[in-house]
PDB file of N, CA and C in Angstrom:
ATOM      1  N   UNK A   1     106.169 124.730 110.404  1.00  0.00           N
ATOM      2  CA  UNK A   1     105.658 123.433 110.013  1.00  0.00           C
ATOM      3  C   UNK A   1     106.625 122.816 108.993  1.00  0.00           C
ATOM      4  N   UNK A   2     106.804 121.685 109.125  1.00  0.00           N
ATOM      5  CA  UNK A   2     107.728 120.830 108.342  1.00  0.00           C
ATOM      6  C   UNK A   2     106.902 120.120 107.392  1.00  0.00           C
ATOM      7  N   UNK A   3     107.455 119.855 106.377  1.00  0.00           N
ATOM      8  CA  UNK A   3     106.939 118.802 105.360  1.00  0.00           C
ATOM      9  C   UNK A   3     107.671 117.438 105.050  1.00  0.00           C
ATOM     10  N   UNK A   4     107.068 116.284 105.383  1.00  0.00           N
ATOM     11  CA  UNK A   4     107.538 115.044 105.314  1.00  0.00           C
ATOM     12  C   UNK A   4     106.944 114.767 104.530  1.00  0.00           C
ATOM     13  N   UNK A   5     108.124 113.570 103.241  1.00  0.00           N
ATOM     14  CA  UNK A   5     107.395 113.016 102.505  1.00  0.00           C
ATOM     15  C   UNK A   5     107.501 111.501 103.133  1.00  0.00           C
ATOM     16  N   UNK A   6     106.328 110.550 103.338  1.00  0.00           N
ATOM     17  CA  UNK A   6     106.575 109.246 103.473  1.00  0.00           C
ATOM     18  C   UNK A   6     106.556 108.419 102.361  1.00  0.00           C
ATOM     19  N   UNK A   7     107.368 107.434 102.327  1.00  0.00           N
ATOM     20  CA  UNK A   7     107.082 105.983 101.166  1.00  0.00           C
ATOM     21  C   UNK A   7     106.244 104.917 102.050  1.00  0.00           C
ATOM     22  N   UNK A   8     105.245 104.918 101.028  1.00  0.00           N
ATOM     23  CA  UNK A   8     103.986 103.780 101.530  1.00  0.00           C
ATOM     24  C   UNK A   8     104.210 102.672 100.183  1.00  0.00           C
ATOM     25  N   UNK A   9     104.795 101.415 100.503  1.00  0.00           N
ATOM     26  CA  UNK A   9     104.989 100.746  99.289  1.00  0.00           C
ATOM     27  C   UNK A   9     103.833  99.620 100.380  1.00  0.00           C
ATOM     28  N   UNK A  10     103.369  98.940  98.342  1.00  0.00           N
ATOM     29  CA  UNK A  10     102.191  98.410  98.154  1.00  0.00           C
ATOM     30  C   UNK A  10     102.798  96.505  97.373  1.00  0.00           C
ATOM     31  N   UNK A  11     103.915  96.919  97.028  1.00  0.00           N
ATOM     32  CA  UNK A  11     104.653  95.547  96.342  1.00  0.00           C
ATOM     33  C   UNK A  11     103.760  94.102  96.605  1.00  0.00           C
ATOM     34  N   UNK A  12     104.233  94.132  97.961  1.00  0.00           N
ATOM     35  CA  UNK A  12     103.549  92.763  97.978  1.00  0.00           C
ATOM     36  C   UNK A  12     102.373  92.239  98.160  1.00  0.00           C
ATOM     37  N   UNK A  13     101.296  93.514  98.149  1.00  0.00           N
ATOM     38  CA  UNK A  13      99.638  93.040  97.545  1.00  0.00           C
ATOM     39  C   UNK A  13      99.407  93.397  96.331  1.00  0.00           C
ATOM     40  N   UNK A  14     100.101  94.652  96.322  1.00  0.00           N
ATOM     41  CA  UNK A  14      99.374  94.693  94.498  1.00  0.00           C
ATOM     42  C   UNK A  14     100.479  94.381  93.445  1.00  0.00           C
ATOM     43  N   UNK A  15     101.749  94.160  94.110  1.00  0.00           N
ATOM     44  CA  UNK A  15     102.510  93.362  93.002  1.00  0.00           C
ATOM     45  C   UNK A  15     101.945  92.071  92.397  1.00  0.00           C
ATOM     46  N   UNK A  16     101.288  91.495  93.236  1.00  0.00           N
ATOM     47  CA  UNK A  16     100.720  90.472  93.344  1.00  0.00           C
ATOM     48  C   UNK A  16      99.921  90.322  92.132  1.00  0.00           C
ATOM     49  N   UNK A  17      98.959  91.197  91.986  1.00  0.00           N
ATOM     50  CA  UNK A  17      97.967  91.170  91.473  1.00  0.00           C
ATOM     51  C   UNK A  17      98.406  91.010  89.442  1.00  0.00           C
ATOM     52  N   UNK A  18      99.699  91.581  89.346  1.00  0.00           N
ATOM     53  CA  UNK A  18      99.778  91.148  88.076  1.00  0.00           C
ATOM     54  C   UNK A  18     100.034  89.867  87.884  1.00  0.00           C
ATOM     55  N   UNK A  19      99.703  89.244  86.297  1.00  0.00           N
ATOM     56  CA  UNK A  19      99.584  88.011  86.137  1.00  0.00           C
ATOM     57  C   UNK A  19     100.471  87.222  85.754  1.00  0.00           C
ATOM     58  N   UNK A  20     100.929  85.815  86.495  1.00  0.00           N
ATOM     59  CA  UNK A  20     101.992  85.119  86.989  1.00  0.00           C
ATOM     60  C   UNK A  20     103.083  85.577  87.679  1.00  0.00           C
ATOM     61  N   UNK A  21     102.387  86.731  88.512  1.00  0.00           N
ATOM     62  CA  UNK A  21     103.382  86.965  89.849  1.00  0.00           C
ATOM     63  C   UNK A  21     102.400  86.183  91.127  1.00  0.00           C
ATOM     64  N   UNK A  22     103.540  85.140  91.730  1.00  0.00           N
ATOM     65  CA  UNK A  22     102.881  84.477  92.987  1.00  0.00           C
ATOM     66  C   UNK A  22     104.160  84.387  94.148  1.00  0.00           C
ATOM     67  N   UNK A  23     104.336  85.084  94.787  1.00  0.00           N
ATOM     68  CA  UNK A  23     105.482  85.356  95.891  1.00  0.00           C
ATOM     69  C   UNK A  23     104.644  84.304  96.825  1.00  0.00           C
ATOM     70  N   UNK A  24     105.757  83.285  97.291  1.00  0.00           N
ATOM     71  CA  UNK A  24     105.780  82.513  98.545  1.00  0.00           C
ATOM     72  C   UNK A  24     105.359  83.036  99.590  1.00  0.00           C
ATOM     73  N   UNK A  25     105.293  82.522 100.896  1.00  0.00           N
ATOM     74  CA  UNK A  25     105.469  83.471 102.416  1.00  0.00           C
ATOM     75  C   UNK A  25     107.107  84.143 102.521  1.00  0.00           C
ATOM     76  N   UNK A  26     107.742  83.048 102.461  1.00  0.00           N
ATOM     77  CA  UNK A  26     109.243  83.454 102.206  1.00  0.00           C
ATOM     78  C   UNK A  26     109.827  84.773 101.198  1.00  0.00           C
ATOM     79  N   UNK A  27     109.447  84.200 100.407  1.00  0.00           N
ATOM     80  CA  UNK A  27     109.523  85.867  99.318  1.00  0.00           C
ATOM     81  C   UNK A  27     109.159  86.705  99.524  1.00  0.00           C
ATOM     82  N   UNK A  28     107.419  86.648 100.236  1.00  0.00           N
ATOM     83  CA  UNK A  28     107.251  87.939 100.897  1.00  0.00           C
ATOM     84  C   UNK A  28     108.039  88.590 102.111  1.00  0.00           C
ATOM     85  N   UNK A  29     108.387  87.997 102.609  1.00  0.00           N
ATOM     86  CA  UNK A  29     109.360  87.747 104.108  1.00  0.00           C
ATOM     87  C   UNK A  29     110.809  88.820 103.660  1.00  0.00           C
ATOM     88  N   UNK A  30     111.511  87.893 102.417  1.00  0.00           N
ATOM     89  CA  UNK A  30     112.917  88.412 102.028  1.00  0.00           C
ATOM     90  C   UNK A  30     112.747  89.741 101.993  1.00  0.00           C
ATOM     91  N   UNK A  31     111.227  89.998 100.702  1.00  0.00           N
ATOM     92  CA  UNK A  31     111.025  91.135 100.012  1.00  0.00           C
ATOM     93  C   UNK A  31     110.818  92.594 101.068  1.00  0.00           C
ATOM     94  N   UNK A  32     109.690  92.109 101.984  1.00  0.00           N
ATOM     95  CA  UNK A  32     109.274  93.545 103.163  1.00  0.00           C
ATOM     96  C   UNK A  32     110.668  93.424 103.417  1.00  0.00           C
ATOM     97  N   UNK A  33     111.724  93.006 104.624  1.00  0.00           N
ATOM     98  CA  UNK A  33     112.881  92.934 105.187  1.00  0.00           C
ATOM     99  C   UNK A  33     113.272  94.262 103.741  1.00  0.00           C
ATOM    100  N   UNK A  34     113.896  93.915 102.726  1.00  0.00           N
ATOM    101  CA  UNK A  34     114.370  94.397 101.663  1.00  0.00           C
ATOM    102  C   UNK A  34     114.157  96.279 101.021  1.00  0.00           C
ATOM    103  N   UNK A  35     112.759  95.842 101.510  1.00  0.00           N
ATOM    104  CA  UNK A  35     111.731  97.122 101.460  1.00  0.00           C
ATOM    105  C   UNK A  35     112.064  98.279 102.518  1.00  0.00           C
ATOM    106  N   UNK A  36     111.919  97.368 103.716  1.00  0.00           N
ATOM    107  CA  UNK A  36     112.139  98.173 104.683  1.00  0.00           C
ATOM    108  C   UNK A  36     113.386  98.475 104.837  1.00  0.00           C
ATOM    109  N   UNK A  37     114.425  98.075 104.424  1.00  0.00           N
ATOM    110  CA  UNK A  37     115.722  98.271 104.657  1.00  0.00           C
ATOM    111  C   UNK A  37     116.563  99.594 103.366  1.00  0.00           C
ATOM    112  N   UNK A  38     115.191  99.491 102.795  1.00  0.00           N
ATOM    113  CA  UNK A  38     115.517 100.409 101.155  1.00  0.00           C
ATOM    114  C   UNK A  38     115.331 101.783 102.130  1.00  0.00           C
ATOM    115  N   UNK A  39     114.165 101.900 103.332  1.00  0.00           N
ATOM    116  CA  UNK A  39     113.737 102.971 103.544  1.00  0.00           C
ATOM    117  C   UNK A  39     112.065 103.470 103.785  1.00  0.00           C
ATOM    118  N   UNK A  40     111.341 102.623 103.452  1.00  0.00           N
ATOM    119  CA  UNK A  40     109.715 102.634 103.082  1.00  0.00           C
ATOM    120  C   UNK A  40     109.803 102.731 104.362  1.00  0.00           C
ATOM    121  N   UNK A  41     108.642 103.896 104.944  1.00  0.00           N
ATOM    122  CA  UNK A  41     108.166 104.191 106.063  1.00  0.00           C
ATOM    123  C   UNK A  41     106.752 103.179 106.546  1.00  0.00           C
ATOM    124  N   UNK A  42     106.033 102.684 105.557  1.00  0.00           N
ATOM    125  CA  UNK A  42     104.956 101.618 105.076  1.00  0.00           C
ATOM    126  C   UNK A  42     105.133 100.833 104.403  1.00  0.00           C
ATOM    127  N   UNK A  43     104.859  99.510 105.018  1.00  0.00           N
ATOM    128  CA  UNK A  43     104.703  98.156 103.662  1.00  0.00           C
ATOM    129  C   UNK A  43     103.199  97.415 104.175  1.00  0.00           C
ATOM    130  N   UNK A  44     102.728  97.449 102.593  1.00  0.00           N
ATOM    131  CA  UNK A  44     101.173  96.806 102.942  1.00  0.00           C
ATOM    132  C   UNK A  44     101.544  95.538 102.997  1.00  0.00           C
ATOM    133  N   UNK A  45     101.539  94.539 103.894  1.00  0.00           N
ATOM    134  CA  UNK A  45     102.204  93.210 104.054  1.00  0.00           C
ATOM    135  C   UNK A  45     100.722  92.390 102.777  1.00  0.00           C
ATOM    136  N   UNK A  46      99.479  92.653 102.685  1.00  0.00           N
ATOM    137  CA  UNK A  46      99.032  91.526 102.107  1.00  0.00           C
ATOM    138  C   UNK A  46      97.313  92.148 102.809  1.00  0.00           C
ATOM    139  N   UNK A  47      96.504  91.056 102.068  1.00  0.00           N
ATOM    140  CA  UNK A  47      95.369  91.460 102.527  1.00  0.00           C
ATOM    141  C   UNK A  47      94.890  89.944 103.193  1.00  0.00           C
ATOM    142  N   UNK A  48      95.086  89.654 104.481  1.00  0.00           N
ATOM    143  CA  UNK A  48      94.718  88.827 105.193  1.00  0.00           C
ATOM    144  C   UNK A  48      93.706  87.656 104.924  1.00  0.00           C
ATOM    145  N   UNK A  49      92.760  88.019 104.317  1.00  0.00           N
ATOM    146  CA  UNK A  49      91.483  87.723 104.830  1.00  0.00           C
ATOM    147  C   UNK A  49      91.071  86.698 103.049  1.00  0.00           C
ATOM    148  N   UNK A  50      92.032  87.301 102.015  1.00  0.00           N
ATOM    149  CA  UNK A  50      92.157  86.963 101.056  1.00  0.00           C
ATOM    150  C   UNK A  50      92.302  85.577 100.888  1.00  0.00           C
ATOM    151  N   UNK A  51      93.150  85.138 101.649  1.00  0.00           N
ATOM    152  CA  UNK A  51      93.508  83.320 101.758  1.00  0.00           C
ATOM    153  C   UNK A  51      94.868  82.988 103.019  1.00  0.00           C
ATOM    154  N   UNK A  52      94.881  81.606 103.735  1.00  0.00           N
ATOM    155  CA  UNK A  52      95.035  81.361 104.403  1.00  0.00           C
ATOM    156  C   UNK A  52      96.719  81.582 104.341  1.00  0.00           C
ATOM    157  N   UNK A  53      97.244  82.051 102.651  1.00  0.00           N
ATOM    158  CA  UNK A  53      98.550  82.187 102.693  1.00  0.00           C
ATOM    159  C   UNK A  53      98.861  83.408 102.481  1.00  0.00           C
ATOM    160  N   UNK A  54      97.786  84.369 102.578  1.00  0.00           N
ATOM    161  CA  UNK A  54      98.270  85.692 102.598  1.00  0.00           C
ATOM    162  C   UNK A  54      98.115  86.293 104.361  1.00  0.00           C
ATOM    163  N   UNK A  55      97.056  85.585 105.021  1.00  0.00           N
ATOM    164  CA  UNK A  55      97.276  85.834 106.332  1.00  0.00           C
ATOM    165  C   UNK A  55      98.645  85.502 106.891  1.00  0.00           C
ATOM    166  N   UNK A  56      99.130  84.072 106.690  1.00  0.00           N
ATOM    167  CA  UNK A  56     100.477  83.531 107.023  1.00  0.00           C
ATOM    168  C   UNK A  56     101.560  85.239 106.647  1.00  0.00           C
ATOM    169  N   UNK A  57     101.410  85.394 105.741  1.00  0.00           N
ATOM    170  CA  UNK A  57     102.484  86.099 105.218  1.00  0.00           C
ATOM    171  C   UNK A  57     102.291  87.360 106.191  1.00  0.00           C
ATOM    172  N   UNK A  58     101.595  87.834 106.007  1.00  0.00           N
ATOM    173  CA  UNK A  58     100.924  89.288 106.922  1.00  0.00           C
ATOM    174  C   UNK A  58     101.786  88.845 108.508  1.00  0.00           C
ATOM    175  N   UNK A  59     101.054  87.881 108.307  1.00  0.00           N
ATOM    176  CA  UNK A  59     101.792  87.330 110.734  1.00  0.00           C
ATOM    177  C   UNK A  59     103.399  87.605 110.643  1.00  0.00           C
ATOM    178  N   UNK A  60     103.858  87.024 109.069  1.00  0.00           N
ATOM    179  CA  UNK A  60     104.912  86.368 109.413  1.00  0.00           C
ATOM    180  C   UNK A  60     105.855  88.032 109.636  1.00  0.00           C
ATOM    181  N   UNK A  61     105.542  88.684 108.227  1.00  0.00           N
ATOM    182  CA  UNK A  61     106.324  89.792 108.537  1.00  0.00           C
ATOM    183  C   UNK A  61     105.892  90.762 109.310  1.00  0.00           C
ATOM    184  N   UNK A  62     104.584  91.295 109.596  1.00  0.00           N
ATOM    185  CA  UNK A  62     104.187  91.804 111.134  1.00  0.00           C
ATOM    186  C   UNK A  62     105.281  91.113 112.142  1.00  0.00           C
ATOM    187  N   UNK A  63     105.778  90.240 112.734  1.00  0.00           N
ATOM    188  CA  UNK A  63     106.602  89.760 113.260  1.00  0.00           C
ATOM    189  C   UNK A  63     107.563  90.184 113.018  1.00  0.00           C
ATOM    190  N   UNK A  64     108.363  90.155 112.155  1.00  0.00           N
ATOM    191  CA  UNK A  64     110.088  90.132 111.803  1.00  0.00           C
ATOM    192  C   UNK A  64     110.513  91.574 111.133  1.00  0.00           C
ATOM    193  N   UNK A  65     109.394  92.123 110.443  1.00  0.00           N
ATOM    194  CA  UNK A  65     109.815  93.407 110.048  1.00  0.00           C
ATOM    195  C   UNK A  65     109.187  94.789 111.007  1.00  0.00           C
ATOM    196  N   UNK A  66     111.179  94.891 111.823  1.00  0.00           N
ATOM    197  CA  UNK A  66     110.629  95.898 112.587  1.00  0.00           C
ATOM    198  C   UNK A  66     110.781  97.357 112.182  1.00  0.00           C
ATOM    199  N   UNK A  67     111.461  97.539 111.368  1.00  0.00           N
ATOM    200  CA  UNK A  67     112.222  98.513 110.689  1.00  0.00           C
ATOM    201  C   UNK A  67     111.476  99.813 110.347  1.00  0.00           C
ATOM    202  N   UNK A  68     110.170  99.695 110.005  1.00  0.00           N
ATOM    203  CA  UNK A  68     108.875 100.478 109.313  1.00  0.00           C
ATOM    204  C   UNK A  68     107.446  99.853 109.571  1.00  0.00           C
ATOM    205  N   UNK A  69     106.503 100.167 109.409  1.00  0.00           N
ATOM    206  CA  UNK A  69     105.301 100.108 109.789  1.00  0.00           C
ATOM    207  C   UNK A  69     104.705  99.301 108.699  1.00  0.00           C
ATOM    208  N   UNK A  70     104.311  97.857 109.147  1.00  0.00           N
ATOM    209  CA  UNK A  70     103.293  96.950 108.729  1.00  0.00           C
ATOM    210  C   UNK A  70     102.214  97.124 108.648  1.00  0.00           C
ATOM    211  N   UNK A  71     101.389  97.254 107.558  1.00  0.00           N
ATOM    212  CA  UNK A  71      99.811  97.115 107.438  1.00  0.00           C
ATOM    213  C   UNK A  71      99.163  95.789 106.917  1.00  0.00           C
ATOM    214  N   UNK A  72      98.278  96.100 106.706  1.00  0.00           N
ATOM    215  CA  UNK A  72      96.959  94.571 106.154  1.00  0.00           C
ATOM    216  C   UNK A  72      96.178  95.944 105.646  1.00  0.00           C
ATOM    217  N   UNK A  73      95.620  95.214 104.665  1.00  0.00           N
ATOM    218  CA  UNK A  73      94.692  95.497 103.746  1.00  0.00           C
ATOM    219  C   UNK A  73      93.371  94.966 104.427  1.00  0.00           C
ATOM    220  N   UNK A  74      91.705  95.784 104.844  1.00  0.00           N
ATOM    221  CA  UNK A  74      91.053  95.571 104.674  1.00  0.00           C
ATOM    222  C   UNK A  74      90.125  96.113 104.177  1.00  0.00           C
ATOM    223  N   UNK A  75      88.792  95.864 103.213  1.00  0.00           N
ATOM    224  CA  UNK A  75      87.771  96.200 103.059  1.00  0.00           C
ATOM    225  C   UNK A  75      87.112  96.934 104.481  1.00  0.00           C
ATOM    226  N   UNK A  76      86.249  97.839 104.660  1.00  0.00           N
ATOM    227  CA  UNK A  76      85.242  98.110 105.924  1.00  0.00           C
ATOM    228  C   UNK A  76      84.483  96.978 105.858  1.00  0.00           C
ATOM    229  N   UNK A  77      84.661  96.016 106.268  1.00  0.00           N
ATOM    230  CA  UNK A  77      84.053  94.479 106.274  1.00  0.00           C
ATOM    231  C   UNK A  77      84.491  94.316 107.560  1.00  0.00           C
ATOM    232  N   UNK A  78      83.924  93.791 108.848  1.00  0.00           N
ATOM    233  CA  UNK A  78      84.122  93.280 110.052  1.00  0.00           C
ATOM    234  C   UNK A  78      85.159  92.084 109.918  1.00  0.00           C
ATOM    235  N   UNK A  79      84.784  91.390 109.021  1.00  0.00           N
ATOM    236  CA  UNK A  79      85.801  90.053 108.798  1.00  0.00           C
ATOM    237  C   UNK A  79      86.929  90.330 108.733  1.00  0.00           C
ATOM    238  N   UNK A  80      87.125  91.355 107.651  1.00  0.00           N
ATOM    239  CA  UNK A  80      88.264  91.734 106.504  1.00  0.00           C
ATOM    240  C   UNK A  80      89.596  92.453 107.859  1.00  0.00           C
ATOM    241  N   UNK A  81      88.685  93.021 108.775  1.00  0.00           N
ATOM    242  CA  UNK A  81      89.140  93.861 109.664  1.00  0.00           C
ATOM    243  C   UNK A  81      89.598  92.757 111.012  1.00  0.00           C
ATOM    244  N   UNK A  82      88.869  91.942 111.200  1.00  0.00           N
ATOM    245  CA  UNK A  82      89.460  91.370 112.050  1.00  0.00           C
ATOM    246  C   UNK A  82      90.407  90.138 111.969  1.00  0.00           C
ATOM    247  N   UNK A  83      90.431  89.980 110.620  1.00  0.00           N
ATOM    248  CA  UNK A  83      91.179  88.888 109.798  1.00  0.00           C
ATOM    249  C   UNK A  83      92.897  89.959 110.093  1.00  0.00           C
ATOM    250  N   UNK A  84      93.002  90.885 109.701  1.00  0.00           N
ATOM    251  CA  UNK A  84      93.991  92.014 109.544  1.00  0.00           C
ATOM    252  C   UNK A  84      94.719  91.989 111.353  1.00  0.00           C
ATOM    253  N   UNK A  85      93.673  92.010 112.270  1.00  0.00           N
ATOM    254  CA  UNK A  85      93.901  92.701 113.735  1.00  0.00           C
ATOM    255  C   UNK A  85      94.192  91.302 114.424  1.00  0.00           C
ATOM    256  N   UNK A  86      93.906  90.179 113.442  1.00  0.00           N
ATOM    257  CA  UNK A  86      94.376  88.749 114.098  1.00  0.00           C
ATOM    258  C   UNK A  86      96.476  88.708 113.804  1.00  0.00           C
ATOM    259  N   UNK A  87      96.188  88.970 112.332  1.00  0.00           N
ATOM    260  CA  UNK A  87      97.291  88.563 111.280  1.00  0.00           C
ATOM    261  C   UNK A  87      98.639  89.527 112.364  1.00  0.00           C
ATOM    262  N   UNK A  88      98.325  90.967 112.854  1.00  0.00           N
ATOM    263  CA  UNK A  88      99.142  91.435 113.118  1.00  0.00           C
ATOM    264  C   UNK A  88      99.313  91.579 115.007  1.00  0.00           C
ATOM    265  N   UNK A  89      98.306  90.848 115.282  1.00  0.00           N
ATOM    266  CA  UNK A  89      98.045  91.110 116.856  1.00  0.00           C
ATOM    267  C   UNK A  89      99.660  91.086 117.482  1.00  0.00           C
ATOM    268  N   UNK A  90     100.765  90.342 116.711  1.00  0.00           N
ATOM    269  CA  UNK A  90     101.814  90.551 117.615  1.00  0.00           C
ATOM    270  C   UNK A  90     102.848  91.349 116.903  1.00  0.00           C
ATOM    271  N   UNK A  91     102.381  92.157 116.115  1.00  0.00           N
ATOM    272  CA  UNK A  91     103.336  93.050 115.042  1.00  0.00           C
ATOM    273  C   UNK A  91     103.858  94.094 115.912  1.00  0.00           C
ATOM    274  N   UNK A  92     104.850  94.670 116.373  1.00  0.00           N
ATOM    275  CA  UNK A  92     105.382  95.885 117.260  1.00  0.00           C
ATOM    276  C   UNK A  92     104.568  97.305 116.638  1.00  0.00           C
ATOM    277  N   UNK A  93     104.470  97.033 114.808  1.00  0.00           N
ATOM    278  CA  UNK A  93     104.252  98.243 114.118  1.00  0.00           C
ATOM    279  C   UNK A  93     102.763  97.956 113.293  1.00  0.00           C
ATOM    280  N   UNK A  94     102.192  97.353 113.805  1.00  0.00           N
ATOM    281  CA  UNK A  94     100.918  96.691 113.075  1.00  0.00           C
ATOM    282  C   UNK A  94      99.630  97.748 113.112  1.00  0.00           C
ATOM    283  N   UNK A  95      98.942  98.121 111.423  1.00  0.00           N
ATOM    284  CA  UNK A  95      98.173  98.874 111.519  1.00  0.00           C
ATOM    285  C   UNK A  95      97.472  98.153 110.119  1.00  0.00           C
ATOM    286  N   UNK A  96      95.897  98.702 110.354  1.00  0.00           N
ATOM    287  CA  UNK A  96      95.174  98.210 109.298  1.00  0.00           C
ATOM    288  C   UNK A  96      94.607  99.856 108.462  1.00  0.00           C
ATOM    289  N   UNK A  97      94.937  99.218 107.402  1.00  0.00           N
ATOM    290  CA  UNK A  97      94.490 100.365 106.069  1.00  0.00           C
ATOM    291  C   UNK A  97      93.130  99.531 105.733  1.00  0.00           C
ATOM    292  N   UNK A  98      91.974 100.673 105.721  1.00  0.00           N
ATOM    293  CA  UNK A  98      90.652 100.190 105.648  1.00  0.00           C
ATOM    294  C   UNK A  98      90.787 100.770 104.173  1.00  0.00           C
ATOM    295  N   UNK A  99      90.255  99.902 102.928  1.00  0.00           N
ATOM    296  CA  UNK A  99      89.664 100.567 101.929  1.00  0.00           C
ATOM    297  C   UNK A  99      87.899 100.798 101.334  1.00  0.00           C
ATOM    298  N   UNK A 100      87.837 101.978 101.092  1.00  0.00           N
ATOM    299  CA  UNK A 100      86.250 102.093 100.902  1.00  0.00           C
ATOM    300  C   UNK A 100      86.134 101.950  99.760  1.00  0.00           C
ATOM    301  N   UNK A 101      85.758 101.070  99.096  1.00  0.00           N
ATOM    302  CA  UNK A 101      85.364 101.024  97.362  1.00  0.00           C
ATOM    303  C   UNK A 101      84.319 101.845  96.533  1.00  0.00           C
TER     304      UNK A 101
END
């Protein structure tokens, strides 16, 4: 049996979350590309369902970043979940991380 370590980076949702950090769609865009190109086996693109510019962002790099595996952030919320399975429906690497609070 082998042991892999993976990098699951979180940057551009919970970077987010500190105060007067507000990344564009674009910034998020540069940043995953950047991420993924560092090596991250995971990038949480954003939590969809949050606002109409964090879904944008989620589509955009689900789309363009093929490099490593795209997620969405949802709550076990039906919405939260299908807000996520919309955002990435055309992602090559698109997966949703459910969180249970």
């Amino acid at each position: 049996m082998t042991k892999q370590i993976q990098f699951f980076d979180t940057t551009l949702r919970d970077g987010e979350q500190t105060i007067g950090v507000n990344f564009s769609i674009q910034d998020k865009l540069i940043l995953a590309q950047k991420i993924a190109d560092w090596g991250a086996d995971v990038i949480e693109a954003g939590f969809p369902v949050a606002s109409e510019n964090d879904f944008k962002a989620v589509r955009q790099i689900g789309k363009n970043v093929t490099n490593c595996n795209v997620i969405g952030l949802a709550r076990c919320v039906k919405k939260d979940i299908d807000a996520v399975t919309q955002a990435l429906a055309d992602a090559p690497t698109g997966q949703i991380h459910v969180s249970l609070g």
